[in-house]
N, C-alpha and C. Protein backbone atom coordinates (compact mmCIF):
# COMPACT_ATOMS: atom_id res chain seq x y z
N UNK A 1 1.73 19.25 0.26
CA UNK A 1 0.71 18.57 1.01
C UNK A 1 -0.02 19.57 1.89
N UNK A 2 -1.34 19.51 2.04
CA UNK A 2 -2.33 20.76 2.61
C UNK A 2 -1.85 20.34 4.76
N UNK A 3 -2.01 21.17 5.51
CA UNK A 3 -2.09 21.04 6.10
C UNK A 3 -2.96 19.85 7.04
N UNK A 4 -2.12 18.71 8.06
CA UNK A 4 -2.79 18.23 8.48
C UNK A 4 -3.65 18.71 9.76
N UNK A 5 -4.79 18.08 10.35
CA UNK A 5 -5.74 18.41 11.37
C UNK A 5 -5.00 17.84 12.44
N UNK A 6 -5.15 18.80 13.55
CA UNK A 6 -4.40 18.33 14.85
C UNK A 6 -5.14 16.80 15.50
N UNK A 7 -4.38 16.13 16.29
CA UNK A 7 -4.62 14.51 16.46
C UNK A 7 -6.41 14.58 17.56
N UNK A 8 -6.67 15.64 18.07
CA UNK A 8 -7.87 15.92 18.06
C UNK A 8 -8.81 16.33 17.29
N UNK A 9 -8.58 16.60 16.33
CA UNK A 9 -9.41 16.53 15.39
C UNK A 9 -10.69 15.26 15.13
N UNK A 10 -11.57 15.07 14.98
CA UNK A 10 -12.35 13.93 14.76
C UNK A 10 -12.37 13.40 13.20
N UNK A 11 -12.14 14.25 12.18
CA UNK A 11 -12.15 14.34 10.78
C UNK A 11 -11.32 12.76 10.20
N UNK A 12 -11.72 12.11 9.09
CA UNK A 12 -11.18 11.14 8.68
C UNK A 12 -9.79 11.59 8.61
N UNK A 13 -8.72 10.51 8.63
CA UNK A 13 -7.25 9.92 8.63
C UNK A 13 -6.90 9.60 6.99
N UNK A 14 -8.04 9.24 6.47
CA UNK A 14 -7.60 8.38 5.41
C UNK A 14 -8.80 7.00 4.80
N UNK A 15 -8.58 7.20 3.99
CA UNK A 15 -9.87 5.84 2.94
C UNK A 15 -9.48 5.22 2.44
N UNK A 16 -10.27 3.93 2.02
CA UNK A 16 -9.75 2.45 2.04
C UNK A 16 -10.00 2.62 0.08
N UNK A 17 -9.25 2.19 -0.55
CA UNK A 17 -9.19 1.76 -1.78
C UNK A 17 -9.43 0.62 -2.10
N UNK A 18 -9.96 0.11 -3.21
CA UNK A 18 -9.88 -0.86 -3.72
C UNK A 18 -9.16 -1.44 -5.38
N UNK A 19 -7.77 -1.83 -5.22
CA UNK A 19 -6.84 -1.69 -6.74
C UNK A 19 -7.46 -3.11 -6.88
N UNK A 20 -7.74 -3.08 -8.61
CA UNK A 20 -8.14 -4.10 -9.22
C UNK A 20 -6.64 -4.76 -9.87
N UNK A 21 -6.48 -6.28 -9.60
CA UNK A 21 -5.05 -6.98 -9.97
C UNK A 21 -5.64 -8.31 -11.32
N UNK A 22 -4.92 -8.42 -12.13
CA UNK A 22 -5.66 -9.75 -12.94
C UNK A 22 -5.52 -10.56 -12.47
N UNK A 23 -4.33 -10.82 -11.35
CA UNK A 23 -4.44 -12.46 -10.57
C UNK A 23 -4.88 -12.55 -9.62
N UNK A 24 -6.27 -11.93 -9.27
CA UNK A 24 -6.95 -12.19 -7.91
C UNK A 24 -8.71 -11.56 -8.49
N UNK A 25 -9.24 -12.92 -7.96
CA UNK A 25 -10.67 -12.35 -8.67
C UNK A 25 -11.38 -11.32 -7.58
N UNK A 26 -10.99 -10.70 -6.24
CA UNK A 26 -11.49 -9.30 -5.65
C UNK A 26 -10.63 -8.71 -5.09
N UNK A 27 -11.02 -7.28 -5.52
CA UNK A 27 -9.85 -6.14 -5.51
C UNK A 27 -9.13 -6.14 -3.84
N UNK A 28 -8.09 -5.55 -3.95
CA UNK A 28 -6.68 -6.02 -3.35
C UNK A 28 -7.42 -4.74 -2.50
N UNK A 29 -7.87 -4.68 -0.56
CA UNK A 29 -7.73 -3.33 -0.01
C UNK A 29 -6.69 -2.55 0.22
N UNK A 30 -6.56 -1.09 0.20
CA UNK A 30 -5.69 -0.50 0.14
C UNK A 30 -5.96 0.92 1.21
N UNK A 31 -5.35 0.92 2.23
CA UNK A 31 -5.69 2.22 2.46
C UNK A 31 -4.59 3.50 2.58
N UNK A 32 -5.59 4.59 2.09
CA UNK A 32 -4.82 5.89 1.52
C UNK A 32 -4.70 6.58 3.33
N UNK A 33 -3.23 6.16 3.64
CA UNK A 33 -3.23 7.20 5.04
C UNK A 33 -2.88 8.64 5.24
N UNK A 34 -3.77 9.55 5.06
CA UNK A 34 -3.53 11.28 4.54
C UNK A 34 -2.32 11.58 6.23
N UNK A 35 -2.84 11.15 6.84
CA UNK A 35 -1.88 11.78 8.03
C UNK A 35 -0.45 11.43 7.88
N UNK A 36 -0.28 9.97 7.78
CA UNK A 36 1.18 8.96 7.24
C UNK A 36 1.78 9.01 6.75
N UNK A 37 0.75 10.11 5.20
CA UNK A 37 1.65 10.00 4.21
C UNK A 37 1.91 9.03 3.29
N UNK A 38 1.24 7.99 3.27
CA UNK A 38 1.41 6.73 2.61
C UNK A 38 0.25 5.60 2.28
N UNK A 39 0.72 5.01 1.44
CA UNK A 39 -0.43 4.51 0.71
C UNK A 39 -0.17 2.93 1.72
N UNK A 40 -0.96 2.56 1.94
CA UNK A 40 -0.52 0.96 3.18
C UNK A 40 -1.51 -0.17 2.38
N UNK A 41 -1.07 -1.32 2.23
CA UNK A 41 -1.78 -2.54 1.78
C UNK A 41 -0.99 -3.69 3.04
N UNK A 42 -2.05 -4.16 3.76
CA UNK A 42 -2.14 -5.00 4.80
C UNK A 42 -2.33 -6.53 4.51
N UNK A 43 -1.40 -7.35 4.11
CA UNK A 43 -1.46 -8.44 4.25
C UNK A 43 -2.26 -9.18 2.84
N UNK A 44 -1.69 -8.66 1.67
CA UNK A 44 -2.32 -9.18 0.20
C UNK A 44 -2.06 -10.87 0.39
N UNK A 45 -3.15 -11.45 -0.48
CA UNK A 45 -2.83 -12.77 -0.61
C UNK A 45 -1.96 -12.94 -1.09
N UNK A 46 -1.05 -14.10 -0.30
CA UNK A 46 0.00 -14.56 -1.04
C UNK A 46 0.05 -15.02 -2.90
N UNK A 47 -1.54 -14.82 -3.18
CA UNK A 47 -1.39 -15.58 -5.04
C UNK A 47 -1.42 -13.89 -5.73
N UNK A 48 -0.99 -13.13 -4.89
CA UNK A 48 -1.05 -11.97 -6.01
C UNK A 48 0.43 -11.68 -6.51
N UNK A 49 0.19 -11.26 -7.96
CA UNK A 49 1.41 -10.96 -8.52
C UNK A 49 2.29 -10.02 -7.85
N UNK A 50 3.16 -10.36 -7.26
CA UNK A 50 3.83 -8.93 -6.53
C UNK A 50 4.20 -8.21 -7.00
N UNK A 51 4.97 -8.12 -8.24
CA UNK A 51 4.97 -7.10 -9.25
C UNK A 51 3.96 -6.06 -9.72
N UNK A 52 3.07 -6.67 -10.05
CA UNK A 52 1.21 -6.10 -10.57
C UNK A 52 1.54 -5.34 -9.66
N UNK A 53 1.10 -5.85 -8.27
CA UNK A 53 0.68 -5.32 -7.08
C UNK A 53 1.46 -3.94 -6.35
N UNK A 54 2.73 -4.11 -6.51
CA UNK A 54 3.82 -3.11 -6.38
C UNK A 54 3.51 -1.93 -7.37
N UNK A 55 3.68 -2.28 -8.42
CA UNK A 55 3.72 -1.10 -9.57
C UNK A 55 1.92 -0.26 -9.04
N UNK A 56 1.11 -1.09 -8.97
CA UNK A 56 -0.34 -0.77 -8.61
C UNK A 56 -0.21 0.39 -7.51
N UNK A 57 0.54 -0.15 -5.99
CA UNK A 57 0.43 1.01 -4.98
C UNK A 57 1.54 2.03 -5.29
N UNK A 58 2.65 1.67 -6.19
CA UNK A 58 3.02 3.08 -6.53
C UNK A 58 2.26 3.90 -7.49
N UNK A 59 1.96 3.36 -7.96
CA UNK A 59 0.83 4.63 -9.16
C UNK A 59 -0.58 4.75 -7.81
N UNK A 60 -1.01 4.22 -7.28
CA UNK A 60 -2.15 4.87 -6.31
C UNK A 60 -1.26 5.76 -5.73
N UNK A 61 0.29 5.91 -4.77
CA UNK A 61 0.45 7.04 -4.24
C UNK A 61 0.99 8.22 -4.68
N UNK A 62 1.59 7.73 -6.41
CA UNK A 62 1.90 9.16 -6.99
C UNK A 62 0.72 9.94 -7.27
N UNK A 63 -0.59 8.87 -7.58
CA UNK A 63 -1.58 9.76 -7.95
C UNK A 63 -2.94 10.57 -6.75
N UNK A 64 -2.19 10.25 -5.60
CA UNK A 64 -2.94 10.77 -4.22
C UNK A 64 -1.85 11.76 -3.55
N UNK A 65 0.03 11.58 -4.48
CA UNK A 65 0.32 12.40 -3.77
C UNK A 65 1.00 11.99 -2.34
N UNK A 66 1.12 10.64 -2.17
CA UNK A 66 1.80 10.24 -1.11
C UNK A 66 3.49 10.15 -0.88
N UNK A 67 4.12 9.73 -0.31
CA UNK A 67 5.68 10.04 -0.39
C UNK A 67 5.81 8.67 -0.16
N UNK A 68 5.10 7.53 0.81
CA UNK A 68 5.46 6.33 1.15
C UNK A 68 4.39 5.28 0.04
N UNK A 69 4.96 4.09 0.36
CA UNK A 69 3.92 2.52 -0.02
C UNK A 69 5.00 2.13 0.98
N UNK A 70 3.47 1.36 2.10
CA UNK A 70 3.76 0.50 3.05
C UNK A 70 3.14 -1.15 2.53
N UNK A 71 4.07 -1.82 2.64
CA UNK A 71 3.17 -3.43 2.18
C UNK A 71 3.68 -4.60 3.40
N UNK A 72 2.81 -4.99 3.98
CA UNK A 72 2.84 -5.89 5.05
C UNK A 72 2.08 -7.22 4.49
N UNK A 73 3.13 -7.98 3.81
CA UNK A 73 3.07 -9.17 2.84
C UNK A 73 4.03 -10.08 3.48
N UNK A 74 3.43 -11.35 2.82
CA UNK A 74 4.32 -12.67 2.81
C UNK A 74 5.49 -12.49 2.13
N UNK A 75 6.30 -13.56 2.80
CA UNK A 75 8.30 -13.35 1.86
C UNK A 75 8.06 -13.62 0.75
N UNK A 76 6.97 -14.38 0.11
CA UNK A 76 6.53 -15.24 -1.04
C UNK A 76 6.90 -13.81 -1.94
N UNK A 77 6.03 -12.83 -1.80
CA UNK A 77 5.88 -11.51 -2.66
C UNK A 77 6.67 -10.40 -3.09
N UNK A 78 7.96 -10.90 -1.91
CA UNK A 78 9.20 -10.22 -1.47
C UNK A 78 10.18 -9.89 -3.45
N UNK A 79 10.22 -10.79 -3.89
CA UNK A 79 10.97 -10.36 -5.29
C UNK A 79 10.02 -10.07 -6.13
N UNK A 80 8.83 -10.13 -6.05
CA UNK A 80 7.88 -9.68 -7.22
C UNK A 80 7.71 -7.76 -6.70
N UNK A 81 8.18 -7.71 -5.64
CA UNK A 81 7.76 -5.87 -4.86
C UNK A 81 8.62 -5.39 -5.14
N UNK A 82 10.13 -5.72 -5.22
CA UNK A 82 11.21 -5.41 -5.38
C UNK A 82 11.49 -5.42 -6.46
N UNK A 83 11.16 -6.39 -7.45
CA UNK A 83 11.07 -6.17 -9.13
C UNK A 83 9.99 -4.82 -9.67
N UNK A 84 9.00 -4.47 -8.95
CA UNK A 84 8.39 -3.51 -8.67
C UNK A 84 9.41 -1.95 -8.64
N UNK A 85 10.00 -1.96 -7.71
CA UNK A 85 10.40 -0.55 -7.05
C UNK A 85 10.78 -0.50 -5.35
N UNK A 86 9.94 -1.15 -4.83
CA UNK A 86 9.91 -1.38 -3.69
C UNK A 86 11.14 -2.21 -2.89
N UNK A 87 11.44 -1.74 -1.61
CA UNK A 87 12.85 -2.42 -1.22
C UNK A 87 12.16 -2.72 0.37
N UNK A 88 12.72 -3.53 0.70
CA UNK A 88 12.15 -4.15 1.96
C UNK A 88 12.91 -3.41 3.16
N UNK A 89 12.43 -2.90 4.43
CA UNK A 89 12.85 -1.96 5.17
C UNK A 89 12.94 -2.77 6.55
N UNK A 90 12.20 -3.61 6.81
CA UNK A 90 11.76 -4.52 8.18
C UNK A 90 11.00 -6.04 7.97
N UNK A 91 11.16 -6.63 8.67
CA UNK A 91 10.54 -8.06 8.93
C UNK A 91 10.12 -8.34 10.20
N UNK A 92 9.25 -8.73 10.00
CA UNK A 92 8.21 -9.28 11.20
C UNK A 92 8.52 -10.67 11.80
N UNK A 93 8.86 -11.06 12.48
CA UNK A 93 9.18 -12.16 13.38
C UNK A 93 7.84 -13.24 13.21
N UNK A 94 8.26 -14.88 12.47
CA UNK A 94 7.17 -15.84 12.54
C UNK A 94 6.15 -16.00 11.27
């Protein structure tokens, strides 16, 4: 990974993606966090395949090169992420 810019730096953090899913008619946002390290998807609709969706942000961060996928989703999505690759680390209260 190239060196990051010190937290003064003004230079972008990171850009927003857009992964296309077949069970949602507009693409799922995604953003690529270069400082983080990780690819983050914030709150997908609950009607997306969590599987699709999982396998989707791991191929966006092998192919940017990231080490993490952060997903801040409903429990609904919880065995379709995990059928994915993905293992659940924390829960949010409510």
């Amino acid at each position: 990974m190239d060196a990051l810019p010190p937290p003064s730096d003004p230079s972008p953090r990171g850009e927003t993606l857009s992964i296309d899913l077949p069970s949602l008619p507009a693409p799922v946002r995604v953003q690529d966090d270069f400082y983080s390290d990780r690819v983050r998807c914030d709150h997908p609709p609950a009607s997306v395949d969590g599987e699709a969706l999982g396998e989707a942000l791991i191929d966006a961060a092998a192919a940017r090169d990231r080490s993490r996928v952060v997903v801040l989703a409903p429990a609904a999505l919880g065995p379709g992420l995990e059928a994915a690759g993905l293992s659940e680390e924390a829960r949010i209260p409510g």
